[in-house]
C-alpha atoms as a PDB file:
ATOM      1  CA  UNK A   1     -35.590   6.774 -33.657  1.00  0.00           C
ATOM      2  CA  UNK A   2     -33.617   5.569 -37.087  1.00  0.00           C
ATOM      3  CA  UNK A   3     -31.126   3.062 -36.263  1.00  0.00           C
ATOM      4  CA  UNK A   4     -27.547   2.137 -38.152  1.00  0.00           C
ATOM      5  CA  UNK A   5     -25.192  -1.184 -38.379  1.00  0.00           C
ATOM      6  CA  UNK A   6     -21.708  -1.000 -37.824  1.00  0.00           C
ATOM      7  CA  UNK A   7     -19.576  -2.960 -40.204  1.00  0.00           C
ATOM      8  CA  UNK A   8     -19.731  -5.468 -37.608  1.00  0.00           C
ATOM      9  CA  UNK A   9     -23.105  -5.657 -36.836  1.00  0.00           C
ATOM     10  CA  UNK A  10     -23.569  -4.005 -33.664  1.00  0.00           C
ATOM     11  CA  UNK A  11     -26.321  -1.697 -33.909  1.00  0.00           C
ATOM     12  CA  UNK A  12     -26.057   2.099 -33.054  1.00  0.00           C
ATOM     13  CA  UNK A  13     -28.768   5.153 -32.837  1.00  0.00           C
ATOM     14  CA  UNK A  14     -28.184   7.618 -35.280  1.00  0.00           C
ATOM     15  CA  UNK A  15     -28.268  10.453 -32.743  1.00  0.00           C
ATOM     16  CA  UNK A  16     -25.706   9.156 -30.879  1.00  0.00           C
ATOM     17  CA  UNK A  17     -23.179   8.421 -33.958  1.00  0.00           C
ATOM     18  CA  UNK A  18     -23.517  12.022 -35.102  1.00  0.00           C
ATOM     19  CA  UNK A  19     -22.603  13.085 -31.690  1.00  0.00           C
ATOM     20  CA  UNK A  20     -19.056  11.294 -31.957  1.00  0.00           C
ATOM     21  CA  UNK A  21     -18.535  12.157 -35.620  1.00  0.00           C
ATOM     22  CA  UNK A  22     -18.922  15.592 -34.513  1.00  0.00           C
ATOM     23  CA  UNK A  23     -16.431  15.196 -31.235  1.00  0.00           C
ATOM     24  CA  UNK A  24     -14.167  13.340 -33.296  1.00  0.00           C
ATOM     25  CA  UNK A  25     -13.835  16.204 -35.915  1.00  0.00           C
ATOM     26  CA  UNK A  26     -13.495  18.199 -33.254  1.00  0.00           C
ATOM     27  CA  UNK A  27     -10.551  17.221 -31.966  1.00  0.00           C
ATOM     28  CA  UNK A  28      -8.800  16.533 -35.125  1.00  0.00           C
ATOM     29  CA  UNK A  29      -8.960  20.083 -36.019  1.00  0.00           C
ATOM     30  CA  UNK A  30      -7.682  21.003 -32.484  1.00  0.00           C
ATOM     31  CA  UNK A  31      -4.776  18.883 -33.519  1.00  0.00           C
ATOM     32  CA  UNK A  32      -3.917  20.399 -36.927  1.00  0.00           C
ATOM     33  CA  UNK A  33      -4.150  23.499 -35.178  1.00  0.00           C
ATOM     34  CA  UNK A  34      -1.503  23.019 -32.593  1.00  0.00           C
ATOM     35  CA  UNK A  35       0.673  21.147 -34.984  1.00  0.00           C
ATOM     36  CA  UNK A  36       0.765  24.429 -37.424  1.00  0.00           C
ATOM     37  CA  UNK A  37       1.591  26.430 -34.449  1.00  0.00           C
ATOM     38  CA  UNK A  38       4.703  24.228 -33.522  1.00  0.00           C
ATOM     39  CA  UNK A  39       5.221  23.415 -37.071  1.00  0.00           C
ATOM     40  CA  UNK A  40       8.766  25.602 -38.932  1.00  0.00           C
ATOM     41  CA  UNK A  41       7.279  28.010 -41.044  1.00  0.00           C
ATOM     42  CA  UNK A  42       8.924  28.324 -44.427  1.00  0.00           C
ATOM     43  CA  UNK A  43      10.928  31.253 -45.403  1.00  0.00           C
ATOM     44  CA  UNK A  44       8.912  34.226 -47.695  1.00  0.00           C
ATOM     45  CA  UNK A  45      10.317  35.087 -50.624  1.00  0.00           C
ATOM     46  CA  UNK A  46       8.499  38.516 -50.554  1.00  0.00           C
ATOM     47  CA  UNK A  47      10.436  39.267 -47.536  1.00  0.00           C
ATOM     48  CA  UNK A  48       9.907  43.266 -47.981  1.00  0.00           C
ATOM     49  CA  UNK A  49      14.300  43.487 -48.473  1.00  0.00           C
ATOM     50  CA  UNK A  50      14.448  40.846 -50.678  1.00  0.00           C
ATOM     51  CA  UNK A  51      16.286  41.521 -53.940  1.00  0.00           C
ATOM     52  CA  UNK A  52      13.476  41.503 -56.418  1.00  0.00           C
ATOM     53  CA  UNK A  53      11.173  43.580 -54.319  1.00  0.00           C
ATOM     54  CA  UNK A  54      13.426  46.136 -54.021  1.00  0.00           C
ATOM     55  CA  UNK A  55      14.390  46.503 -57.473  1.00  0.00           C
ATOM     56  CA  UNK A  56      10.640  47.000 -58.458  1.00  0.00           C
ATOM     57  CA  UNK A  57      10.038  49.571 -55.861  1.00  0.00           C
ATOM     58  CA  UNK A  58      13.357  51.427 -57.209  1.00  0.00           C
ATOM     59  CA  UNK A  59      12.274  51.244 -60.948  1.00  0.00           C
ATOM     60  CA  UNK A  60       8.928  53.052 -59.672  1.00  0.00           C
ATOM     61  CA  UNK A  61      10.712  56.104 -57.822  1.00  0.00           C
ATOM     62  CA  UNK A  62      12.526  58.313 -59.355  1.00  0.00           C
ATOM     63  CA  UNK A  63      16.408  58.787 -59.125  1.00  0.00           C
ATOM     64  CA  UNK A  64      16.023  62.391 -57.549  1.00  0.00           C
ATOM     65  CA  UNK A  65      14.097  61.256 -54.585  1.00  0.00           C
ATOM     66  CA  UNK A  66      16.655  58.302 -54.313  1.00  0.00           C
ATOM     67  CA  UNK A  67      19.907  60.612 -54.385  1.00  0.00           C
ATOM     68  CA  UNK A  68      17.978  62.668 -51.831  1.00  0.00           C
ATOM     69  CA  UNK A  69      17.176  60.071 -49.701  1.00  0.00           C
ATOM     70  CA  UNK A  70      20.317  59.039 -49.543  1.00  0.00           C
ATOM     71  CA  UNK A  71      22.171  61.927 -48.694  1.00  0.00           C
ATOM     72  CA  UNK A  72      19.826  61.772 -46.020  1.00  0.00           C
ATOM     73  CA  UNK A  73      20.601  58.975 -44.416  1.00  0.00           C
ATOM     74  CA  UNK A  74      24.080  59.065 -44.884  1.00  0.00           C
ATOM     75  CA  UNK A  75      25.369  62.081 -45.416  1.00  0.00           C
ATOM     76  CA  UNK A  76      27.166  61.500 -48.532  1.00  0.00           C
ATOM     77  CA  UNK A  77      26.600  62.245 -52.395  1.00  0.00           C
ATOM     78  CA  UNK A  78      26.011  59.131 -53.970  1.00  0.00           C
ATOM     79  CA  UNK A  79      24.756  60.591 -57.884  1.00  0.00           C
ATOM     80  CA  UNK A  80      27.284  60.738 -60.683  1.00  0.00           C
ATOM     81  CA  UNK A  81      28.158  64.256 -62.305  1.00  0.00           C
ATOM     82  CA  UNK A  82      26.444  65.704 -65.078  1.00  0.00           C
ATOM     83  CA  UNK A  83      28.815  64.283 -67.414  1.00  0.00           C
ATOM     84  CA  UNK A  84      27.186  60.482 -67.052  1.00  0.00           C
ATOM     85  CA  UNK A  85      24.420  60.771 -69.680  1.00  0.00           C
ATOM     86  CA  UNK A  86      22.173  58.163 -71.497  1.00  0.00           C
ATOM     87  CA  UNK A  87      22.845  57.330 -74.953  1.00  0.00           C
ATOM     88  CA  UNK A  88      18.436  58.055 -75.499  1.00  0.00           C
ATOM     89  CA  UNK A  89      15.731  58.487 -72.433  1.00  0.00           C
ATOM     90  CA  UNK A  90      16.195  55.665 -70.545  1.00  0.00           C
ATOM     91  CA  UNK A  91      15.050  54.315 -66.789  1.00  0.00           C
ATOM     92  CA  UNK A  92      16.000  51.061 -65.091  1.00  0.00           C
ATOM     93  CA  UNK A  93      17.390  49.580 -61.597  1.00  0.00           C
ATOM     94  CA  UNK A  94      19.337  46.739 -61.046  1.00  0.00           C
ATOM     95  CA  UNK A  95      22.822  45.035 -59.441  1.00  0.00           C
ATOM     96  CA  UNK A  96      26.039  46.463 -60.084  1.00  0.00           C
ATOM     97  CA  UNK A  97      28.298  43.895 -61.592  1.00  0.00           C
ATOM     98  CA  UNK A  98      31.965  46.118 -61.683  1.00  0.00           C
ATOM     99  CA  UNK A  99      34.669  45.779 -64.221  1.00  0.00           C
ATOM    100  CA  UNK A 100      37.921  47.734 -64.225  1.00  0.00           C
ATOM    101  CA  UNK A 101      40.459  48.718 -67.225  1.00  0.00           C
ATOM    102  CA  UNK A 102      43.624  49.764 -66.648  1.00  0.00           C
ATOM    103  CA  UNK A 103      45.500  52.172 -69.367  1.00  0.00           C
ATOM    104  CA  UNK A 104      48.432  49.581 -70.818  1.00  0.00           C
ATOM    105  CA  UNK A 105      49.940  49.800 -74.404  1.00  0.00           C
ATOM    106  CA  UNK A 106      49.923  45.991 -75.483  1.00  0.00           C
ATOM    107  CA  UNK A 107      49.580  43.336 -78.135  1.00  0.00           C
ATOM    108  CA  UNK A 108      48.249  40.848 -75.858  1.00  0.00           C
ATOM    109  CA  UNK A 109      45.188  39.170 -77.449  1.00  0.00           C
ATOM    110  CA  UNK A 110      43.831  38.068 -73.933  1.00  0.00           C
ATOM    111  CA  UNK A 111      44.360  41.588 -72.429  1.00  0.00           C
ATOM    112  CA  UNK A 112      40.598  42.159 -72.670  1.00  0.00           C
ATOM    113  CA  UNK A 113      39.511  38.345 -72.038  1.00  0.00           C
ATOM    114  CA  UNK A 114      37.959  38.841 -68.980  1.00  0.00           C
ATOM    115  CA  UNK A 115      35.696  41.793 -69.895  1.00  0.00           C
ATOM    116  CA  UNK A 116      33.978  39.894 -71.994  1.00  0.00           C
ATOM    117  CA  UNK A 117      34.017  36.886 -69.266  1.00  0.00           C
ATOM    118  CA  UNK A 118      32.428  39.223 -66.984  1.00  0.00           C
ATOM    119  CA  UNK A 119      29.099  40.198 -69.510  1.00  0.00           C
ATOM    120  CA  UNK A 120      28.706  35.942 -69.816  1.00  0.00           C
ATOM    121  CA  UNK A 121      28.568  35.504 -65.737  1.00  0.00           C
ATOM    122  CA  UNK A 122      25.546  38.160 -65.469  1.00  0.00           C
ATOM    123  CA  UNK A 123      22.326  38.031 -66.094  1.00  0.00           C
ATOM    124  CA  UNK A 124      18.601  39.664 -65.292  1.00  0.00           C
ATOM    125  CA  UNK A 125      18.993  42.506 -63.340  1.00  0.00           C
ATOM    126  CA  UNK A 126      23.003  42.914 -63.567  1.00  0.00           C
ATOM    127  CA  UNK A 127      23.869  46.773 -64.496  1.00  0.00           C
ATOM    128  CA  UNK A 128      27.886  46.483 -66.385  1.00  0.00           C
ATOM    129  CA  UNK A 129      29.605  49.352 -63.960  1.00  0.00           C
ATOM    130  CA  UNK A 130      32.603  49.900 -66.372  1.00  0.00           C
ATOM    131  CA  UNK A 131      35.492  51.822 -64.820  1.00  0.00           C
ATOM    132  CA  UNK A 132      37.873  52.956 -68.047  1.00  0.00           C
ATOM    133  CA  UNK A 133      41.192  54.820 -66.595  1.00  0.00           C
ATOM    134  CA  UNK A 134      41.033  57.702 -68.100  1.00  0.00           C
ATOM    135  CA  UNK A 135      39.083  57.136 -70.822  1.00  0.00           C
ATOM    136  CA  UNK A 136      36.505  59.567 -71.716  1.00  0.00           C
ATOM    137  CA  UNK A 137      37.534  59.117 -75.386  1.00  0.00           C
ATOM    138  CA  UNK A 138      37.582  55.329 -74.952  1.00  0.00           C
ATOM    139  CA  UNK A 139      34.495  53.484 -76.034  1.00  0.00           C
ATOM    140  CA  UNK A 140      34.211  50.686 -72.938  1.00  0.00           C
ATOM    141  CA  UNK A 141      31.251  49.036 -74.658  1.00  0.00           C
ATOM    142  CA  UNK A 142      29.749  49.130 -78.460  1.00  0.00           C
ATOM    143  CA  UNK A 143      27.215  47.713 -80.284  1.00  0.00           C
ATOM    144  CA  UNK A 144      28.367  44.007 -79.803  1.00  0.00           C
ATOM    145  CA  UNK A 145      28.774  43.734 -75.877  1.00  0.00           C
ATOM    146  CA  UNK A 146      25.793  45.750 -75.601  1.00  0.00           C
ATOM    147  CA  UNK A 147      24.141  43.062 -77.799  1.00  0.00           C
ATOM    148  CA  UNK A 148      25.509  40.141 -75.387  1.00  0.00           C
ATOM    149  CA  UNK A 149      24.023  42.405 -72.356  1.00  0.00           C
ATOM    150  CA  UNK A 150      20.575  42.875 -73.732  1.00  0.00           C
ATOM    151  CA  UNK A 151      20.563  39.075 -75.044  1.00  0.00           C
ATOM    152  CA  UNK A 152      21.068  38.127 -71.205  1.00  0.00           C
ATOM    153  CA  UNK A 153      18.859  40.920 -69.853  1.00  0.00           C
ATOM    154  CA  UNK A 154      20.852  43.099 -68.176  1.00  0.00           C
ATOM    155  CA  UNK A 155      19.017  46.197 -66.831  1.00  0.00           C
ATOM    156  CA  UNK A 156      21.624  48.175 -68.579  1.00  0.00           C
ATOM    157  CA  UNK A 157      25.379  49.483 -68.431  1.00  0.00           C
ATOM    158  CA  UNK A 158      27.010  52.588 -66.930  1.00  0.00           C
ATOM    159  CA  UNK A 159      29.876  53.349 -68.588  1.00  0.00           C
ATOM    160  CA  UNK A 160      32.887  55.903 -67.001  1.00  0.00           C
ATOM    161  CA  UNK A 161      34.486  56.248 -70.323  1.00  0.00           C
ATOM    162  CA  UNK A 162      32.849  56.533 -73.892  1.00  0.00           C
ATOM    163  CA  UNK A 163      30.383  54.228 -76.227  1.00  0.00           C
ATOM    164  CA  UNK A 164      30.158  53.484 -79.133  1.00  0.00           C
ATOM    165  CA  UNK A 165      27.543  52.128 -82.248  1.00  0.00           C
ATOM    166  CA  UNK A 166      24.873  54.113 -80.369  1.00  0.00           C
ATOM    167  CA  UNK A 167      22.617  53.720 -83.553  1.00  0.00           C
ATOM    168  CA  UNK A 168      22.481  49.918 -83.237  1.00  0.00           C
ATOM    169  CA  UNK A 169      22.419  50.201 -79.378  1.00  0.00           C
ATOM    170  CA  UNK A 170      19.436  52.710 -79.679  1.00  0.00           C
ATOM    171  CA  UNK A 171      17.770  49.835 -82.193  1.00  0.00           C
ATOM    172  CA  UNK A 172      17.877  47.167 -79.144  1.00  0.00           C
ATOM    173  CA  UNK A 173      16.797  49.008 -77.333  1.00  0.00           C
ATOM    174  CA  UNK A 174      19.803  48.567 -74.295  1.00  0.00           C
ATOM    175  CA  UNK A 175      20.362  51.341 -72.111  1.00  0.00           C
ATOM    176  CA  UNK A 176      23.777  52.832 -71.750  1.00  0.00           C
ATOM    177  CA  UNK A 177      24.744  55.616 -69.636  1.00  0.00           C
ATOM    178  CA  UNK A 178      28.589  57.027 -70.288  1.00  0.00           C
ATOM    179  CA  UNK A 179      30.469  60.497 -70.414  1.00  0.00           C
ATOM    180  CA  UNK A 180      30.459  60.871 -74.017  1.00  0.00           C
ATOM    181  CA  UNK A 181      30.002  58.903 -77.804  1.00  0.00           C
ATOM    182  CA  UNK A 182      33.387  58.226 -79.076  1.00  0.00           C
ATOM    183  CA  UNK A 183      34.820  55.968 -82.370  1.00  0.00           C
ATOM    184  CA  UNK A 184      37.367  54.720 -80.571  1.00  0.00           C
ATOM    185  CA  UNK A 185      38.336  50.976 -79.289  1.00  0.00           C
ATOM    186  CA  UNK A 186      39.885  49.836 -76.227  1.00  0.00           C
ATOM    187  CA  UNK A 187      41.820  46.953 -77.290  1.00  0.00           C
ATOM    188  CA  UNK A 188      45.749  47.269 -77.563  1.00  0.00           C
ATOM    189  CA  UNK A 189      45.594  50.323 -75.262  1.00  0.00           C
ATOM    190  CA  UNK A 190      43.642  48.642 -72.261  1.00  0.00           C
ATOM    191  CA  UNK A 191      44.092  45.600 -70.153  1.00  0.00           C
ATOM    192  CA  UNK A 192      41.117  44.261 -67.616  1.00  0.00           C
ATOM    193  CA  UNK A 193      42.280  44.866 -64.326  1.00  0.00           C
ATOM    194  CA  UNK A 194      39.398  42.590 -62.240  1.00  0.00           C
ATOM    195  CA  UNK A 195      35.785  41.916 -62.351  1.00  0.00           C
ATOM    196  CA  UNK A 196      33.118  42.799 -59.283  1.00  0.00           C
ATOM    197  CA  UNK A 197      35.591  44.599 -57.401  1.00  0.00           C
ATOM    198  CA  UNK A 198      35.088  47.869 -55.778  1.00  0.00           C
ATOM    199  CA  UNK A 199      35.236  50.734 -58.223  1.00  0.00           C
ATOM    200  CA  UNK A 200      35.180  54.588 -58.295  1.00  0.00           C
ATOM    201  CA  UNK A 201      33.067  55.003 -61.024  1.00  0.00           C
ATOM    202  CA  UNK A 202      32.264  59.318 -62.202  1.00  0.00           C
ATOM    203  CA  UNK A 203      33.642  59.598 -58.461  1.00  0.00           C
ATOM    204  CA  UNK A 204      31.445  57.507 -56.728  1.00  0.00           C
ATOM    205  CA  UNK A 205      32.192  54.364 -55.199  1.00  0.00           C
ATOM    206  CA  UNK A 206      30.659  51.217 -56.417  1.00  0.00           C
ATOM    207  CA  UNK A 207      30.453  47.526 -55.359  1.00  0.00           C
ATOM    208  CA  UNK A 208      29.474  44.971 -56.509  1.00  0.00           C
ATOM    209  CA  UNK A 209      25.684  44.244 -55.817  1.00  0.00           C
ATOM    210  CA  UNK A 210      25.368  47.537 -54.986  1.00  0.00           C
ATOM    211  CA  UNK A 211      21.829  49.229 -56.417  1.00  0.00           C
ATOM    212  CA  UNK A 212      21.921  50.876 -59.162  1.00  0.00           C
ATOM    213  CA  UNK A 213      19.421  53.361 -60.547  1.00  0.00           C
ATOM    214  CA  UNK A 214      19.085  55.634 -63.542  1.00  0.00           C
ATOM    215  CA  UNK A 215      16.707  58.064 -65.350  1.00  0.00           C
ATOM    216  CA  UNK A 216      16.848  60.947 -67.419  1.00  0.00           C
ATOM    217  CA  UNK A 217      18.308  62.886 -64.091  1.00  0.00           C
ATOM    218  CA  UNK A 218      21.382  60.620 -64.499  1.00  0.00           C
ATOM    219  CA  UNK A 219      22.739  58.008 -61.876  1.00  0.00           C
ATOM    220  CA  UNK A 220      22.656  57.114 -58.636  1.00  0.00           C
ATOM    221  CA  UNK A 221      24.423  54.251 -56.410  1.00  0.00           C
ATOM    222  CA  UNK A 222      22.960  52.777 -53.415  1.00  0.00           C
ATOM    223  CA  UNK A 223      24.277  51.027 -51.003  1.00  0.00           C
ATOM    224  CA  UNK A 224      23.023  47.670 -50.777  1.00  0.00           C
ATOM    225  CA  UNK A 225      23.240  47.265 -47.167  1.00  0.00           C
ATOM    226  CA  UNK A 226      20.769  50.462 -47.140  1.00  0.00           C
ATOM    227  CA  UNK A 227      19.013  49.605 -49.747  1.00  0.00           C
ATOM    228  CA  UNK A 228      15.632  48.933 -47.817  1.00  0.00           C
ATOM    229  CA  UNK A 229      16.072  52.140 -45.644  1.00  0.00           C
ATOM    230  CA  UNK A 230      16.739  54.414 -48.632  1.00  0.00           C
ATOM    231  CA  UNK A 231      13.963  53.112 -51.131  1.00  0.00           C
ATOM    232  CA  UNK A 232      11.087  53.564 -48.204  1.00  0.00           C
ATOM    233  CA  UNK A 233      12.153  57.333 -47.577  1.00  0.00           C
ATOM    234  CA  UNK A 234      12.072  57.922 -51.603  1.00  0.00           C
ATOM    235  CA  UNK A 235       8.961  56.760 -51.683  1.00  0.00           C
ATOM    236  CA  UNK A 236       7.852  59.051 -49.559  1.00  0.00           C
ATOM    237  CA  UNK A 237       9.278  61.678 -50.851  1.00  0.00           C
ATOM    238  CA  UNK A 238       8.011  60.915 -54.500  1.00  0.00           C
ATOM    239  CA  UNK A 239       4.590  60.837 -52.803  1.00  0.00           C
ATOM    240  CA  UNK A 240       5.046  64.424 -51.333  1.00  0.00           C
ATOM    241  CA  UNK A 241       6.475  65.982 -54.346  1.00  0.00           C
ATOM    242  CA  UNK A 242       3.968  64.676 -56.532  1.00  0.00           C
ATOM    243  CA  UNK A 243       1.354  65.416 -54.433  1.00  0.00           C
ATOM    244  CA  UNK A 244       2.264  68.692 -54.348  1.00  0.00           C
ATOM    245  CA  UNK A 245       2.109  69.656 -57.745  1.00  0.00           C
ATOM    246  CA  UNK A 246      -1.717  69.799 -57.906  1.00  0.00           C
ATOM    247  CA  UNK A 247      -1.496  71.715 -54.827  1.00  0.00           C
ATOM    248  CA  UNK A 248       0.925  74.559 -55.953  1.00  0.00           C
ATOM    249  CA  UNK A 249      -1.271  74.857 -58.708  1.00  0.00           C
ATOM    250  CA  UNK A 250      -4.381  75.619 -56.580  1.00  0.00           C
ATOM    251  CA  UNK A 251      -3.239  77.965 -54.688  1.00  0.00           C
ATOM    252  CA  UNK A 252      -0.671  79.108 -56.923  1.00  0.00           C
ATOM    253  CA  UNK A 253       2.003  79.194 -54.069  1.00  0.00           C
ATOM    254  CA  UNK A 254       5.453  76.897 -53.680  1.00  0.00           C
ATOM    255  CA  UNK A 255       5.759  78.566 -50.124  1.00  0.00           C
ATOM    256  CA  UNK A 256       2.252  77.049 -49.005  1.00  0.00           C
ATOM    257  CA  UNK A 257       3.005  73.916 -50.409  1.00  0.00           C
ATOM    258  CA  UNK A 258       6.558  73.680 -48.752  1.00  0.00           C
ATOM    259  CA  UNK A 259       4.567  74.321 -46.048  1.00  0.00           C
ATOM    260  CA  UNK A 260       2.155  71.687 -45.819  1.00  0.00           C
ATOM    261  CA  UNK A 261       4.308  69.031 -47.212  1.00  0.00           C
ATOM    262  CA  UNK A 262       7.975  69.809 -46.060  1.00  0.00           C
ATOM    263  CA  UNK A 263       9.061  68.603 -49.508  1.00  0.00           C
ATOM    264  CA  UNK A 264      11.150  70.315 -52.054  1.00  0.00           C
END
């Protein structure tokens, strides 16, 4: 039998000090293992409703399944008319940050101050939600706020009123979505009436940090309290639908596909 000295001399068996290494092991991990139990666990940033999750899952459906999922769970028509159209093919998702004009004849240099306050407090993710009273030939935005937008990443602007300097918009690349492509300028004939505010924007109400989401369909508005709720059912409804496509062509029938998949 191989014997050992402790560092004080006393002699031990081998055997017999692997026997209370082992025990003592033992018990520490028994310890770290309670401890973690009773320890606070730290919160998850990938919390399935947090922020950044959901905007990748909405940038991945598409905005017919969303405006369909809402009405589902809701009831109410949450898409902008036919009139809100993209300045070129665009998708993205993001916040709504809300600003508001208000039709006023002036010479105030400051009348339009805070519009261009409201473009330097966002920043990734923010979508501009312009509201322009009664402006459809009113450019809200042109090629130097959309500039300022891109240059803080902004998913994009929505515009209920015209644009302008689409060519240099189109060359950055920013998205824009507005009811027409005018020359004209807002300032002496506007006056910024409030930023992130709730807004009626192509007759559908917006607030701020509500979702917004856009494609070549046009725009839809999501609640951000329901956000979660209506991003898992238009998933599954862009899983049906594109499921089904392969499907109708097989058997060369939309009624057997409806059929199967309940989806249309």
């Amino acid at each position: 039998m191989t014997k050992s000295l402790t560092a004080g001399g006393i002699e031990r068996t081998g055997p017999r000090l692997t026997v209370v290494v082992v025990f003592l092991s033992l018990l520490l991990l028994i310890m770290a293992g309670v401890a973690s139990v009773w320890a606070p666990r730290a919160f998850s940033a990938a919390a399935p409703n947090d922020e950044a999750t959901l905007l990748d899952g909405y940038r991945h459906v598409e905005v017919a399944s969303v405006s369909d999922a809402i009405e589902r769970v809701s009831g109410q028509r949450m898409y902008m008319s036919h009139r809100m159209r993209p300045i070129f093919s665009s998708k993205f998702a993001g916040v709504a940050l809300t600003v508001q004009l208000k039709k006023e004849e002036n010479r105030d240099p400051g009348a339009l101050q805070g519009m261009l306050a409201a473009i330097d407090q966002g920043g990734p993710n923010s979508v501009y939600v312009m509201v322009v009273e009664n402006g459809e030939d009113i450019a809200g935005i042109g090629g130097l706020m959309g500039t300022a937008m891109a240059a803080r990443n902004f998913s994009g602007a929505v515009i209920d009123g015209g644009v302008r300097d689409v060519g240099y918009l189109q060359k950055i690349g920013f998205p824009v979505f507005a009811l027409g492509i005018v020359p004209s300028t807002s300032i002496n004939h506007y006056r910024f009436a409030g930023t992130n505010i709730p807004v009626v924007c192509d007759g559908v109400a917006v607030n701020a940090g509500d979702f917004i989401v856009a494609d070549r369909d046009g725009v839809v508005v999501v609640p951000r309290a329901r956000a979660a709720e209506v991003l898992t059912i238009a998933q599954e409804m862009d899983f049906k639908e594109h499921s089904m496509y392969g499907y109708i062509e097989k058997l060369k029938s939309i009624e057997e596909a409806v059929k199967k998949f309940g989806r249309l």
